[in-house]
PDB file of N, CA and C in Angstrom:
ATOM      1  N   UNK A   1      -6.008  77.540-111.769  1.00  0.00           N
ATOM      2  CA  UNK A   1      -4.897  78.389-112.109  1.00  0.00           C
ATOM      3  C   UNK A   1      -4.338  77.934-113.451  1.00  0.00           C
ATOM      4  N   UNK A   2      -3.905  78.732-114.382  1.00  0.00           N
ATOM      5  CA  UNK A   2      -3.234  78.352-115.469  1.00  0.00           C
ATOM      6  C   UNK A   2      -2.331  77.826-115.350  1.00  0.00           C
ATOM      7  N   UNK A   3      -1.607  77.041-116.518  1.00  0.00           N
ATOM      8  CA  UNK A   3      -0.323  76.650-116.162  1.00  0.00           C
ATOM      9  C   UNK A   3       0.964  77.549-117.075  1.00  0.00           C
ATOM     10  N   UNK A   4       0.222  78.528-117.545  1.00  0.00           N
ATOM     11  CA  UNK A   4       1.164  79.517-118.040  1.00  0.00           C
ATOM     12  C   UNK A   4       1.636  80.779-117.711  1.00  0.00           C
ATOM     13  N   UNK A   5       2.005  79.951-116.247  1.00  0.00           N
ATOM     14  CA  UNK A   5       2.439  81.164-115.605  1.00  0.00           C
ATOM     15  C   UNK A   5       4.086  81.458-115.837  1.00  0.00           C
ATOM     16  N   UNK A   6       4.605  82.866-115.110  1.00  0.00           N
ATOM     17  CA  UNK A   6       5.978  82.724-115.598  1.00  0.00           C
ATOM     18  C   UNK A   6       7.216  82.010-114.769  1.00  0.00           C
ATOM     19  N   UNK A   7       7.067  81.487-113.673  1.00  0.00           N
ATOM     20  CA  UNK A   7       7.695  80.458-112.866  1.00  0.00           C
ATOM     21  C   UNK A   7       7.289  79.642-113.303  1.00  0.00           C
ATOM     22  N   UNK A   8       6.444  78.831-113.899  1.00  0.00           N
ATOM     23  CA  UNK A   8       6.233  77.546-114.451  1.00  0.00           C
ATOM     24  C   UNK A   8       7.559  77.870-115.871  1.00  0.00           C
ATOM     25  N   UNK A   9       6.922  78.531-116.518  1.00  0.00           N
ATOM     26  CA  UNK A   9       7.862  78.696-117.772  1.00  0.00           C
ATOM     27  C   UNK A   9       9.154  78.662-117.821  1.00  0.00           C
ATOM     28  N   UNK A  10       9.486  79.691-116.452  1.00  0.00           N
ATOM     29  CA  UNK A  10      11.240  79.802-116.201  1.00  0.00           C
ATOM     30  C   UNK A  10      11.958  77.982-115.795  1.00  0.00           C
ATOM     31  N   UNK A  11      11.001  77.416-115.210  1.00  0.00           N
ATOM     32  CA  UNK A  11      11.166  76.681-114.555  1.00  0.00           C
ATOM     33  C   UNK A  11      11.484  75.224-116.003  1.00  0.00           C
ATOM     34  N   UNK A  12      10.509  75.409-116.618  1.00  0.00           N
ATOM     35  CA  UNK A  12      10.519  74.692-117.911  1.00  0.00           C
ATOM     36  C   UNK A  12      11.671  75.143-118.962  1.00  0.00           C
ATOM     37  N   UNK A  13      12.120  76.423-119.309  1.00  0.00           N
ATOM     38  CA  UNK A  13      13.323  76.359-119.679  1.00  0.00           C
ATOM     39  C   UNK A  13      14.597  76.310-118.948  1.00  0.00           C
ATOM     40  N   UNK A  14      14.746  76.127-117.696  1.00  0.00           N
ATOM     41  CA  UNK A  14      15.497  75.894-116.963  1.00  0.00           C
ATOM     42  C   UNK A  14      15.880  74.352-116.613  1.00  0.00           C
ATOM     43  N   UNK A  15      14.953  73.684-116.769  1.00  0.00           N
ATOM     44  CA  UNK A  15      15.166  72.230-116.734  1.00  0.00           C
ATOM     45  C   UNK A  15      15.645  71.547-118.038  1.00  0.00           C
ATOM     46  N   UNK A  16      14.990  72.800-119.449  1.00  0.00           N
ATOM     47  CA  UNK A  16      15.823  71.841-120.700  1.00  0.00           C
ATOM     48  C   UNK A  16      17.191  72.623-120.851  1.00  0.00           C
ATOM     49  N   UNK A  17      17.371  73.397-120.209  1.00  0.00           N
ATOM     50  CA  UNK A  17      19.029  73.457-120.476  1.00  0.00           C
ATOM     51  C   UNK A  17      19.637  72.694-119.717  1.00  0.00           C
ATOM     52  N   UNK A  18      19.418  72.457-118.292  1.00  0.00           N
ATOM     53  CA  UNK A  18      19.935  70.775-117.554  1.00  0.00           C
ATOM     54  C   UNK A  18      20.156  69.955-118.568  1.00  0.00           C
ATOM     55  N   UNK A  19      19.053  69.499-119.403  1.00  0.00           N
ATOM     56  CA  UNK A  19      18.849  68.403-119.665  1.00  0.00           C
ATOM     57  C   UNK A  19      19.755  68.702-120.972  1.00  0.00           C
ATOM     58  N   UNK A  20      20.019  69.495-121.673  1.00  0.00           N
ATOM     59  CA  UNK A  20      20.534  69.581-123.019  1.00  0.00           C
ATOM     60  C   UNK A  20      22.106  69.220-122.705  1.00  0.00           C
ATOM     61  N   UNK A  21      22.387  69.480-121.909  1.00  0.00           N
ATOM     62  CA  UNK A  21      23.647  69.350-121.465  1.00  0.00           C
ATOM     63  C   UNK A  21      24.201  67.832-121.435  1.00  0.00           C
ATOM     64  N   UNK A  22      23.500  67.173-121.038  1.00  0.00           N
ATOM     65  CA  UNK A  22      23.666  65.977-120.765  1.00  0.00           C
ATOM     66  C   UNK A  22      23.697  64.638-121.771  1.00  0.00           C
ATOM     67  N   UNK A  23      24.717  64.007-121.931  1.00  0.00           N
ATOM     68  CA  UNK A  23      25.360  63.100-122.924  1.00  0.00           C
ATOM     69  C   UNK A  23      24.360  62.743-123.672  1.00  0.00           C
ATOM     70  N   UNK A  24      23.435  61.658-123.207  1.00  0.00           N
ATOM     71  CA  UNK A  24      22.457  61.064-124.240  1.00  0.00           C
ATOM     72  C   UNK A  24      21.489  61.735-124.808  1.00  0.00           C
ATOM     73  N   UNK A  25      21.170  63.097-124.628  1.00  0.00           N
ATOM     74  CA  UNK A  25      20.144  64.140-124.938  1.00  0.00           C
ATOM     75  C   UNK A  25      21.107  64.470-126.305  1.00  0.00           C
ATOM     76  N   UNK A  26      20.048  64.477-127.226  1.00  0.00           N
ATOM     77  CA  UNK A  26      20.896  64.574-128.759  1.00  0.00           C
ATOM     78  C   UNK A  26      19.546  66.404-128.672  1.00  0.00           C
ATOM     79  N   UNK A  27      18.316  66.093-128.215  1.00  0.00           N
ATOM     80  CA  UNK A  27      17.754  67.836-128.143  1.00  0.00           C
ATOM     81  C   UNK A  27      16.491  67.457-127.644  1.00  0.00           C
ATOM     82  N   UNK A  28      16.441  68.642-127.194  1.00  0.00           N
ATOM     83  CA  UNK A  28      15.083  69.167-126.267  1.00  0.00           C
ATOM     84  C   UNK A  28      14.557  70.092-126.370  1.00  0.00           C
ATOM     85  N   UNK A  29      13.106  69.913-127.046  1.00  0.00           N
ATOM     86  CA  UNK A  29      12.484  71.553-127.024  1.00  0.00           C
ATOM     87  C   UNK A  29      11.659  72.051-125.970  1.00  0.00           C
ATOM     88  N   UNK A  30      11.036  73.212-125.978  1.00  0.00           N
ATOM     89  CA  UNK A  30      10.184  73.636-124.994  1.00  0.00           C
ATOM     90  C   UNK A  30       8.874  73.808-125.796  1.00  0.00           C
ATOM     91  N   UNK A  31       7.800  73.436-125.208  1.00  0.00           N
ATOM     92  CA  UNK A  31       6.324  73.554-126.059  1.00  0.00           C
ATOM     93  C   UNK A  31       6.014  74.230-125.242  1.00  0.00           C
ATOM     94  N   UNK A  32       4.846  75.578-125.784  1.00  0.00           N
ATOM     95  CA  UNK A  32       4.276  76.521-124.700  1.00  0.00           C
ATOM     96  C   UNK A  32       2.848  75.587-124.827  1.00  0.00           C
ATOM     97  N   UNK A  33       2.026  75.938-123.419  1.00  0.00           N
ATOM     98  CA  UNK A  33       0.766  75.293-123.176  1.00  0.00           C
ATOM     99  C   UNK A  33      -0.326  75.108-123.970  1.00  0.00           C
ATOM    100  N   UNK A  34      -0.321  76.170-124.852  1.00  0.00           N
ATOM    101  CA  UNK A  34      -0.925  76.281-126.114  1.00  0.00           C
ATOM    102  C   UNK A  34      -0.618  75.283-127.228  1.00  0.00           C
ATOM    103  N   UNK A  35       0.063  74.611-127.575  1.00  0.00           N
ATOM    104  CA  UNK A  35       0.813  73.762-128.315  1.00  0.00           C
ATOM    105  C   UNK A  35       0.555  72.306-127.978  1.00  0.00           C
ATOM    106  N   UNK A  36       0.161  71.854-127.163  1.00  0.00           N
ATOM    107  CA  UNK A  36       0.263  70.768-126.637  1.00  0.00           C
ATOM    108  C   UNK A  36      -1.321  70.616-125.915  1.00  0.00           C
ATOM    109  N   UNK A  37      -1.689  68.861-126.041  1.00  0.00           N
ATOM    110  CA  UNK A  37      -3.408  68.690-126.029  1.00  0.00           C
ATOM    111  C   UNK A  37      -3.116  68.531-124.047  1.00  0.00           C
ATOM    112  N   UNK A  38      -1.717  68.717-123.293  1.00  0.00           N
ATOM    113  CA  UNK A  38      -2.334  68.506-122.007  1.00  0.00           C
ATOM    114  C   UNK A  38      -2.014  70.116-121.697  1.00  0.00           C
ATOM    115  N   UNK A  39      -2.088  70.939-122.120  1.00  0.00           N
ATOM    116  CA  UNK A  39      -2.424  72.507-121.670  1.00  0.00           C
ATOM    117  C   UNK A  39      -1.618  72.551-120.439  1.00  0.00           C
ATOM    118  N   UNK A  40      -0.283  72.126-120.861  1.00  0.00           N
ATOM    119  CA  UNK A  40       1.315  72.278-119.635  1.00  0.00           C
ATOM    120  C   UNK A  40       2.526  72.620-120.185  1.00  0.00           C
ATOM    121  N   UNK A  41       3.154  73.278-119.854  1.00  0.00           N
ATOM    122  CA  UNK A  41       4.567  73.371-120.658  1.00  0.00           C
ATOM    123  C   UNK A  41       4.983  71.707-120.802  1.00  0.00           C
ATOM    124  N   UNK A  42       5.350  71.672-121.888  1.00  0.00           N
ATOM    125  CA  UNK A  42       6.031  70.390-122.418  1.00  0.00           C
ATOM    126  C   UNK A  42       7.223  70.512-122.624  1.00  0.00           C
ATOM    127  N   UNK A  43       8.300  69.394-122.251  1.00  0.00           N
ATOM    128  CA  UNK A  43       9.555  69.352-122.860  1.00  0.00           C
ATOM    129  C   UNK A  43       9.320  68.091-123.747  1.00  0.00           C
ATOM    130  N   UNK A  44       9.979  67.992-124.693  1.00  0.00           N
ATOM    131  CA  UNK A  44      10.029  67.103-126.083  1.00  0.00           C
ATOM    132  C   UNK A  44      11.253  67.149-126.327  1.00  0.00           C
ATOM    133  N   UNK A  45      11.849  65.521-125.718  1.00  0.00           N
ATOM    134  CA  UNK A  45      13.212  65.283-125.519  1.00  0.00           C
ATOM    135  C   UNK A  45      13.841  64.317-126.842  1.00  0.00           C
ATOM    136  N   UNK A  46      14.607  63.998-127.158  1.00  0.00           N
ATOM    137  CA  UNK A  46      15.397  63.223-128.076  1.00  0.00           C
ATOM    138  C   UNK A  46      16.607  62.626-127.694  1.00  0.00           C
ATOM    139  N   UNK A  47      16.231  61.502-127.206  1.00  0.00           N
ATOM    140  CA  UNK A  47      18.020  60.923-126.548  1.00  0.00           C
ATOM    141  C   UNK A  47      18.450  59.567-127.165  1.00  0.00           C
ATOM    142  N   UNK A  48      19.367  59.459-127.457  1.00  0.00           N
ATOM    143  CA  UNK A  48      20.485  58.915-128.173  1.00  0.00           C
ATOM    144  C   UNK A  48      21.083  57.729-127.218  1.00  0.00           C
ATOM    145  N   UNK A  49      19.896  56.920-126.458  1.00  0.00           N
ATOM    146  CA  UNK A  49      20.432  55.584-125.638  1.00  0.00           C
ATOM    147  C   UNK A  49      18.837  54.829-125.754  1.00  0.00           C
ATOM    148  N   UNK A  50      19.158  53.844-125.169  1.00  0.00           N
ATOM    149  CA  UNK A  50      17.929  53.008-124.754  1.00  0.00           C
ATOM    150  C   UNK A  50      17.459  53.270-123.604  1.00  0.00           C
ATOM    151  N   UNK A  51      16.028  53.624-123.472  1.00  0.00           N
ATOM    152  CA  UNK A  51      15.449  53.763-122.603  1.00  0.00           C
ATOM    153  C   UNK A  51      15.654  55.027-121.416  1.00  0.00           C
ATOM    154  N   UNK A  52      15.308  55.438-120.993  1.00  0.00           N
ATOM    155  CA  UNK A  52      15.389  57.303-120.008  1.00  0.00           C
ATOM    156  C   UNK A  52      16.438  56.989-118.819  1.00  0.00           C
ATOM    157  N   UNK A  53      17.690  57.162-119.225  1.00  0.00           N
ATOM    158  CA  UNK A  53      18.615  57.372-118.142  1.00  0.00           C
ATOM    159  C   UNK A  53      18.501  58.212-116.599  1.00  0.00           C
ATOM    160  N   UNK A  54      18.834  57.393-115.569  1.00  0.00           N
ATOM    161  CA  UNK A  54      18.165  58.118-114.388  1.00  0.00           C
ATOM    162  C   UNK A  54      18.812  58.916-114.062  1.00  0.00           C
ATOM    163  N   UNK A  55      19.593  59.720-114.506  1.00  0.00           N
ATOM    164  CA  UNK A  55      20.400  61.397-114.144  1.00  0.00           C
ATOM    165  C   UNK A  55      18.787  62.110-114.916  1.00  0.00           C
ATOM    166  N   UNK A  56      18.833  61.398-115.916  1.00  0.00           N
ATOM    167  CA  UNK A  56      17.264  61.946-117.042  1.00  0.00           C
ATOM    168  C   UNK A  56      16.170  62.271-115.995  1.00  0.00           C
ATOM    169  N   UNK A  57      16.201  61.132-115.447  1.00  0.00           N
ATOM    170  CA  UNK A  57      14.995  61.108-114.757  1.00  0.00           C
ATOM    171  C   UNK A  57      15.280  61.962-113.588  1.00  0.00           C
ATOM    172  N   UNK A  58      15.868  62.327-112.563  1.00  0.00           N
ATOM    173  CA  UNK A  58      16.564  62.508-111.786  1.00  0.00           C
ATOM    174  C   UNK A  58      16.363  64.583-111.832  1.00  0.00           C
ATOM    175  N   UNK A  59      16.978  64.574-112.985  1.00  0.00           N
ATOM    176  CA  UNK A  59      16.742  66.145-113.146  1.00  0.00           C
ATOM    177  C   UNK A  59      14.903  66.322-113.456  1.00  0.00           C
ATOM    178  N   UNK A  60      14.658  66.040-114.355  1.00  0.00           N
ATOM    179  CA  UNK A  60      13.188  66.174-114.080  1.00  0.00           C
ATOM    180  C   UNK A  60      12.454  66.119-113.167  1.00  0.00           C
ATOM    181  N   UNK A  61      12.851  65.364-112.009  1.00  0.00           N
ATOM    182  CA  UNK A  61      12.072  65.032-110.634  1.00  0.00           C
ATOM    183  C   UNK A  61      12.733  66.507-109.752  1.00  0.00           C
ATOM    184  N   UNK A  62      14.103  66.989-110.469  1.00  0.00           N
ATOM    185  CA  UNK A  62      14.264  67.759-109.411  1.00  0.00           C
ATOM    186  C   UNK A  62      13.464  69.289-109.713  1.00  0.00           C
ATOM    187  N   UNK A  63      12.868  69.658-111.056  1.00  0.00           N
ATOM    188  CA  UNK A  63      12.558  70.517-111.417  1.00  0.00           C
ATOM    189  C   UNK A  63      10.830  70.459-111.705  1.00  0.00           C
ATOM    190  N   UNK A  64      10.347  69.402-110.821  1.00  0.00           N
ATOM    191  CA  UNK A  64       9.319  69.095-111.058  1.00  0.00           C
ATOM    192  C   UNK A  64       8.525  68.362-111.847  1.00  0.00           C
ATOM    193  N   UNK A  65       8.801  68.298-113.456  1.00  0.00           N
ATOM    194  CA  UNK A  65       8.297  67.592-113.935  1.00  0.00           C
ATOM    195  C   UNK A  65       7.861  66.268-114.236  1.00  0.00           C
ATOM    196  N   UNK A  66       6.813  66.075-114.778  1.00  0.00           N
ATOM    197  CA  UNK A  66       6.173  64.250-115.123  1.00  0.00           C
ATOM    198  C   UNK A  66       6.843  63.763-116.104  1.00  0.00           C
ATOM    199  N   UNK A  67       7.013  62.676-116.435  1.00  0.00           N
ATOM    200  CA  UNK A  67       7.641  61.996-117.277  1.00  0.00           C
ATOM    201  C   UNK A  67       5.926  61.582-118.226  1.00  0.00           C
ATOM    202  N   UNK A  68       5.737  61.879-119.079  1.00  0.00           N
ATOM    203  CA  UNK A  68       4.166  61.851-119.968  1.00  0.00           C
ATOM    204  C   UNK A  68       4.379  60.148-120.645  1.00  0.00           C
ATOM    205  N   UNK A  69       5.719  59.980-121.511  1.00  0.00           N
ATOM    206  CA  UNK A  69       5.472  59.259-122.603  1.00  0.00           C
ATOM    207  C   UNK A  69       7.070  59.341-122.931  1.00  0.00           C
ATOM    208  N   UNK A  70       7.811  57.825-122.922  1.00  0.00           N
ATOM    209  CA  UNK A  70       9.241  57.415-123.740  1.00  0.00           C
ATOM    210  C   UNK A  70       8.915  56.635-123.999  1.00  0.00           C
ATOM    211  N   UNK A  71       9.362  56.663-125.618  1.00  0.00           N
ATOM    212  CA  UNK A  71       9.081  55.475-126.478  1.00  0.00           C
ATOM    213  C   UNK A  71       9.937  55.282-127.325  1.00  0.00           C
ATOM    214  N   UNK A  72      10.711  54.181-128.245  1.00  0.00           N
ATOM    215  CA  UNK A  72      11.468  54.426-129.085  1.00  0.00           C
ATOM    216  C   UNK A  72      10.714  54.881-130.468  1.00  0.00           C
ATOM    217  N   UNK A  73      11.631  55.467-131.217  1.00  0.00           N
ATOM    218  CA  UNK A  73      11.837  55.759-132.158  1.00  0.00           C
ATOM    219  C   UNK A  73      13.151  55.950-133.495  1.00  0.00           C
ATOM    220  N   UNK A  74      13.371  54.391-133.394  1.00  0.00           N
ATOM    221  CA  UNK A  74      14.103  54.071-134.469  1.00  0.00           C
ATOM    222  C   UNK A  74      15.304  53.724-133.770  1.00  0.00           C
ATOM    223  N   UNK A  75      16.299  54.257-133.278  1.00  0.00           N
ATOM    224  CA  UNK A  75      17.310  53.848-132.611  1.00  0.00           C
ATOM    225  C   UNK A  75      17.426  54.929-131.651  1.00  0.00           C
ATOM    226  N   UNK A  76      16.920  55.964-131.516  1.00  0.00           N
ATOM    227  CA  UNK A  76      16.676  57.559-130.669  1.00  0.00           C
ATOM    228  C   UNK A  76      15.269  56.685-129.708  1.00  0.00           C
ATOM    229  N   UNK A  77      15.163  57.412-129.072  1.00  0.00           N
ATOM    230  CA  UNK A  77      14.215  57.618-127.583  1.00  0.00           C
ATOM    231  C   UNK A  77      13.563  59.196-127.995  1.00  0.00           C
ATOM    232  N   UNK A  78      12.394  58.927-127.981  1.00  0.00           N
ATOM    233  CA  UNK A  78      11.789  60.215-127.937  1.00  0.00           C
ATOM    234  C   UNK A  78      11.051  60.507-126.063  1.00  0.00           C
ATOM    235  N   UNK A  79      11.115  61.673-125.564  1.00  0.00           N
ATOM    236  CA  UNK A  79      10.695  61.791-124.214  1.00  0.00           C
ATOM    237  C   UNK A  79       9.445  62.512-123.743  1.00  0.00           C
ATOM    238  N   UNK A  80       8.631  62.606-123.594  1.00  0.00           N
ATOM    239  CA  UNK A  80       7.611  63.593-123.412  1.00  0.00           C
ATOM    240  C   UNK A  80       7.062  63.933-121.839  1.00  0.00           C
ATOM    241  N   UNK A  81       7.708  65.168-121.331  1.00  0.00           N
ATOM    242  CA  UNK A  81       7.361  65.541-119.909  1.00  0.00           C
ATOM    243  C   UNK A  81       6.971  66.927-119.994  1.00  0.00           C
ATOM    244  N   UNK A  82       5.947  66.899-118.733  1.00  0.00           N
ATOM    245  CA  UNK A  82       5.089  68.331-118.698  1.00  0.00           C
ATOM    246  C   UNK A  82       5.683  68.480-117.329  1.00  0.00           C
ATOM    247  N   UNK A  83       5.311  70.054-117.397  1.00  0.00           N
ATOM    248  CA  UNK A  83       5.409  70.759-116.300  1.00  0.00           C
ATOM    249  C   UNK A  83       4.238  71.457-115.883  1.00  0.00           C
TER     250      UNK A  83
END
């Protein structure tokens, strides 16, 4: 089955507006499946603390998604989760 379906998608912009909301999230985009080498909706997070806060984590688990890849980048956290 693809993963570009449109409940996956709704589901993927529905989890980065959670997440945009939330203090240490400085932004979050949405990557369509096409865009990205694991062929999944991607969110591509940017947060403004050390290391993935577990409300962070927390909403992602509730909307399904994997946590791919947090790493720093400079004094920001970059986040990388598929759906």
């Amino acid at each position: 089955m693809s993963p570009c379906t449109v409940s996956t998608r709704k589901r993927a912009r529905k989890c980065a507006e959670t997440l945009a909301v939330r203090e240490p999230v400085v932004a979050v985009d949405v990557l369509e499946p096409h865009a990205d080498p694991t062929d999944c909706w991607t969110l591509d997070m940017t947060l403004d603390t050390r290391g993935v806060p577990p409300q962070v984590l927390d909403d992602l688990g509730s909307y399904q998604a994997t946590l791919r890849d947090a790493s720093p980048q400079g004094r920001a956290w970059t986040v990388l989760a598929t759906l």
